[in-house]
Structure formats: C-alpha cells, structure tokens
Protein backbone atom coordinates (compact mmCIF):
# COMPACT_ATOMS: atom_id res chain seq x y z
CA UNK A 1 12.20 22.71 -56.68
CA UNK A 2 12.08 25.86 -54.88
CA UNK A 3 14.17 26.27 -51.15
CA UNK A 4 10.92 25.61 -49.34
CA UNK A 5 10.16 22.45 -51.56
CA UNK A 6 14.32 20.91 -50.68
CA UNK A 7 13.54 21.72 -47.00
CA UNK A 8 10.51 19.81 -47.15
CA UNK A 9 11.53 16.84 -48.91
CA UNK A 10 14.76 16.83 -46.77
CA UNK A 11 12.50 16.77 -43.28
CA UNK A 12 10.61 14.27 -45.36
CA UNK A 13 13.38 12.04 -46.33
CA UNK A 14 15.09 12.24 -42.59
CA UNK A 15 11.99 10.83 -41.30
CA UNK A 16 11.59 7.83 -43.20
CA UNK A 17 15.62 7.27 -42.62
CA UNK A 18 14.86 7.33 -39.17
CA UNK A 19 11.73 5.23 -39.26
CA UNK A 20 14.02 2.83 -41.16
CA UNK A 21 16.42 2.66 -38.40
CA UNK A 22 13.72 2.29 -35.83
CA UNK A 23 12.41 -0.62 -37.68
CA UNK A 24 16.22 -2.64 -38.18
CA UNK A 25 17.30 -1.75 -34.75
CA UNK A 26 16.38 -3.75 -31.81
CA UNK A 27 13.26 -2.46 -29.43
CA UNK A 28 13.82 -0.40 -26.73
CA UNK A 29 14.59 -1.98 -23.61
CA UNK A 30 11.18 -2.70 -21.08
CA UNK A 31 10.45 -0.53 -18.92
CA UNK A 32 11.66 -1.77 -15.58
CA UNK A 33 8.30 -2.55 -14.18
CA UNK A 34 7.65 -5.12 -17.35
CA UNK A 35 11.33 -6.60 -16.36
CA UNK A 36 10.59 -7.33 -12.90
CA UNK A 37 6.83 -8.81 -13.96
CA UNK A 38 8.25 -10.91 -16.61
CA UNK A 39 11.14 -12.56 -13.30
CA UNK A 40 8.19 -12.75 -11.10
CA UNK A 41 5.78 -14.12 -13.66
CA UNK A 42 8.53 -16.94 -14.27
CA UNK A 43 8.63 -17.29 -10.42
CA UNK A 44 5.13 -17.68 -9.66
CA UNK A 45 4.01 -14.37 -8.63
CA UNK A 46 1.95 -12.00 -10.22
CA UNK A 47 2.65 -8.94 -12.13
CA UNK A 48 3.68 -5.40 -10.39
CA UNK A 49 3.04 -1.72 -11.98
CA UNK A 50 4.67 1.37 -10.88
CA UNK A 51 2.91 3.27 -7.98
CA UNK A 52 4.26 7.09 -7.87
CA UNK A 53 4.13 7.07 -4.09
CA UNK A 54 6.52 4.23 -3.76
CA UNK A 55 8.56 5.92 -6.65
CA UNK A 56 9.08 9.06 -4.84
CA UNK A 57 10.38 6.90 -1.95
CA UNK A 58 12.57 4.81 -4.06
CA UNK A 59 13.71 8.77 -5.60
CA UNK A 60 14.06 10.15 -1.92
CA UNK A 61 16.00 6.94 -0.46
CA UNK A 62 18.17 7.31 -3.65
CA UNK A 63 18.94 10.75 -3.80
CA UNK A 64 19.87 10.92 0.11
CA UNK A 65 22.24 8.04 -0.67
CA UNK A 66 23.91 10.10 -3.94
CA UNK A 67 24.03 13.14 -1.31
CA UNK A 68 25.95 11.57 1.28
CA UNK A 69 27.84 8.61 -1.23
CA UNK A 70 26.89 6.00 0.93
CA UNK A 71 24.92 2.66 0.56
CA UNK A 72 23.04 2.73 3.28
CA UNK A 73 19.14 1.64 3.77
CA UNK A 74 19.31 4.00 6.38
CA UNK A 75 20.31 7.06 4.21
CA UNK A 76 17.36 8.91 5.27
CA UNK A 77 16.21 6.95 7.94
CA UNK A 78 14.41 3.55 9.10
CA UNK A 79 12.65 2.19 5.81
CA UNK A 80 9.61 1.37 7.84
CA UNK A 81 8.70 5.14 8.48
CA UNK A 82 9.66 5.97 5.22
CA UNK A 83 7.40 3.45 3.39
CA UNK A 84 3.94 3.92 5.92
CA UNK A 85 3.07 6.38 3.50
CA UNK A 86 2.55 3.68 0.84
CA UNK A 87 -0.31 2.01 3.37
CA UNK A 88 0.84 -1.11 2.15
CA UNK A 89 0.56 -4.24 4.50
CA UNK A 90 4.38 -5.75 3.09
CA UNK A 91 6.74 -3.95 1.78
CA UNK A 92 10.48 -4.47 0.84
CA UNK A 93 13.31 -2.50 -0.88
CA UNK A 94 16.47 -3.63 -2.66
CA UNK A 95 19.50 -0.40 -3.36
CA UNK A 96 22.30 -0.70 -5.25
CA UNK A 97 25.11 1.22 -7.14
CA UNK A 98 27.40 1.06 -9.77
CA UNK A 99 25.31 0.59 -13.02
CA UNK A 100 23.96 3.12 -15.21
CA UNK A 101 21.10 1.31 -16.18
CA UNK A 102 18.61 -0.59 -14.90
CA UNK A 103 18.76 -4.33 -16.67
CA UNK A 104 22.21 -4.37 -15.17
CA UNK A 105 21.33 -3.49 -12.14
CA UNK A 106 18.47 -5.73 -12.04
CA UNK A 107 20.61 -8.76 -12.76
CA UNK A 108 22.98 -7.90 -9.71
CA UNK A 109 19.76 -7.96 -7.55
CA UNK A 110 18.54 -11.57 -9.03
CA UNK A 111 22.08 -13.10 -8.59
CA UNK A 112 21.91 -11.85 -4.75
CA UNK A 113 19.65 -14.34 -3.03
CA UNK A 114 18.40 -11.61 -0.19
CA UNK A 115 17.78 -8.81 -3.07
CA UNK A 116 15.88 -11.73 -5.43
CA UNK A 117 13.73 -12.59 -2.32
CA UNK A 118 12.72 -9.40 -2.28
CA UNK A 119 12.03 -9.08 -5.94
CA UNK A 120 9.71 -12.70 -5.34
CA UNK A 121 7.78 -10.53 -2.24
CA UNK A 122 4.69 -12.34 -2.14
CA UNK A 123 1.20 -10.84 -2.94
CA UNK A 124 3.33 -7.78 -4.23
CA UNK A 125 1.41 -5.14 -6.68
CA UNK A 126 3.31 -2.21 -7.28
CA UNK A 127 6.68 -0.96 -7.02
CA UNK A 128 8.68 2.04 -7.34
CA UNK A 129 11.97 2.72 -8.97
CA UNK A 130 14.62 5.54 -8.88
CA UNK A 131 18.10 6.65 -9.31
CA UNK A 132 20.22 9.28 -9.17
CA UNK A 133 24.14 9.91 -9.01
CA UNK A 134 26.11 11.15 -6.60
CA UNK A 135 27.96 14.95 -7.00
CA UNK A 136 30.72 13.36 -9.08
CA UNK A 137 28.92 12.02 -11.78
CA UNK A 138 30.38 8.74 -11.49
CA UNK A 139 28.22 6.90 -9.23
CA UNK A 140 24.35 5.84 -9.72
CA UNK A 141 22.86 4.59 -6.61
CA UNK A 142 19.53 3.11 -7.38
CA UNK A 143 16.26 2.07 -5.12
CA UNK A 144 13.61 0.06 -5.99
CA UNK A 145 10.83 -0.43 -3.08
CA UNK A 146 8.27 -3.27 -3.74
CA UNK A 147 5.03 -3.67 -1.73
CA UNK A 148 1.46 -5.28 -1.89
CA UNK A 149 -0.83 -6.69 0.84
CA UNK A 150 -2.95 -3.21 0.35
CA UNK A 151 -6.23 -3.20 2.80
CA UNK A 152 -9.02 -1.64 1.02
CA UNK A 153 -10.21 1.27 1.76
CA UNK A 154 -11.65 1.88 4.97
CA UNK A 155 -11.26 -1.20 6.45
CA UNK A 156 -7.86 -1.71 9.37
CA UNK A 157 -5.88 0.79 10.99
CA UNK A 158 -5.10 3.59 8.68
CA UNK A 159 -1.52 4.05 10.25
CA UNK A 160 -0.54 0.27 10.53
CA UNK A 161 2.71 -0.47 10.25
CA UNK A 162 3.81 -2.52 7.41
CA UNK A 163 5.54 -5.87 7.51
CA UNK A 164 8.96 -5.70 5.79
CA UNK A 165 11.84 -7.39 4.06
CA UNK A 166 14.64 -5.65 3.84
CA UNK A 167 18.14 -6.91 2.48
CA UNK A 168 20.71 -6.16 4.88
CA UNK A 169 24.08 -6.95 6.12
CA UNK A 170 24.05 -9.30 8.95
CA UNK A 171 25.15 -7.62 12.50
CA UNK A 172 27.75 -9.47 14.15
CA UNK A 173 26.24 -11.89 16.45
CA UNK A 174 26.18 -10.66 20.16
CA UNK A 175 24.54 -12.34 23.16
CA UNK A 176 20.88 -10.90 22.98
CA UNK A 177 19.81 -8.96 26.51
CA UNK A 178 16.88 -10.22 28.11
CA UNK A 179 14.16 -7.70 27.46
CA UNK A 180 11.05 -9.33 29.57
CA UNK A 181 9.56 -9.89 26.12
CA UNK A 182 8.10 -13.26 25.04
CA UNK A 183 7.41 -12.46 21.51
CA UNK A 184 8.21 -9.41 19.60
CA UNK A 185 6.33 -8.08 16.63
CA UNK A 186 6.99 -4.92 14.87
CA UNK A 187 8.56 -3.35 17.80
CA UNK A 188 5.73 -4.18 20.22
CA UNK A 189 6.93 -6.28 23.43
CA UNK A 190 4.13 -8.53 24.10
C-alpha cells in the first residue's frame, strides 16, 4: 500500500471509529425548544418552536446583563418595549445565571414556581433562547422569552401592547397613592 492508499484507509478507519462511538454513546442532548415542549406537553400545553425575533431579544436581554454583571429584567430596559417587536398578544421571560448549559438551567426555572409559570404561559407558540457570559468568563447569564396569543395578520392594532408575565422580586409593600384610577390596565388609567 502506497502513502496515498495508508492515508486513505486511515481517514477511512477514523470514521467508522467515530461512527462507532456515536452509536455507544448517549444522544445529544434536545435542543432546548424540544425540552421545554416535552414540560409543557406533560403540563397540558402545547408545543413551542424557536422564533428568531424573540431569540434576538432573549440574546440582547442576555448580553446587556453579561455587560453590566447584573440580573436584572431591566438590563436593557422595561421587557414590555423590548418584546412589542415580537407582536405577540402574551408574552413572558424567565433569566437566570450560573449554569453553563441549558438542561441545568432549565431545571432551576421548573423548581421556581414564578419561572415554571412562565414556562406553562398559556396559548404560548414560540420562544426564544440565549446566553452569553459576562467579561470574566465565569458567569453565563441566560434569557429565555416565551410568547403566543399572535393576531393574524391584519387584523388589531399593529402596535398593541402585549400582556405579560414576568418573574420578579416582590417590592416591599408600601401604602399605594390614590391615583383617581378605578381600574388600571397596561398602564392606561381608566
């Protein structure tokens, strides 16, 4: 067998090692779309697929909280003008940090009953999912935004403001002023 020939069975015989390996080792994990469909599915919801506008929010929330180290909803401002863009009629989003990947992360958000809620968002379709890490290296703050009640297309207000869900941590209670208002709904006094 010539040099060429060895080369050849050597690429050869690396690829069926590796397609060995592939087959004995366990599958790759889901993708985290197919994660949180399988907890809603089990739930009584219906499936959710990735939607690349809500991922570049869940990417831009995440990256402005790995730029300024902070777990914050509020990293880049109030999450209901950052997710109008999505058009979506409900939307919620869940951060975190600490885990490098997402199952882990995922389970922290079931075993939190405001971030699971969230996760259970009824009539939710799509969802998007980011992280990124802060300048260190040693911290991954992640986003995941989750929304559905879409109106179809031409139909509603094209710049209606979506109805959200948002985990957060509880302001200390205060004596509320008295604003005039007899019901308030997404910031209108009526």
């Amino acid at each position: 067998m010539g040099t060429r020939g060895a080369m050849m069975h050597g690429v050869v015989g690396s690829l069926i090692a590796g397609l060995l390996l592939l087959a004995t080792t366990p599958a790759m994990a889901e993708a985290p779309a197919e994660l949180i469909s399988s907890f809603r599915l089990k739930h009584g919801e219906v499936r959710v697929v990735r939607d690349s506008t809500l991922d570049r929010i869940a990417m831009d929330q995440a990256r402005a909280m790995a730029t300024k180290d902070d777990l914050s909803h509020d990293a880049l401002g109030p999450f209901n003008r950052r997710v109008a863009p999505a058009g979506a009629g409900r939307a919620a989003e869940n951060i975190a940090y600490g885990y490098d990947n997402f199952e882990k992360t995922l389970g922290q958000w079931i075993d939190s009953s405001g971030h699971r809620k969230n996760l259970l968002l009824h009539n939710a379709s799509r969802i998007g999912i980011a992280s990124a890490k802060n300048a260190s290296g040693k911290r991954t703050y992640w986003a995941m935004v989750i929304a559905g009640d879409y109106e179809p297309k031409g139909k509603g207000k094209k710049d209606k403001e979506p109805l959200i869900a948002v985990k957060r941590d509880a302001a200390p209670a205060s004596k509320p002023k008295s604003s005039g208002c007899h019901i308030k709904l997404l910031g209108l006094c009526i």
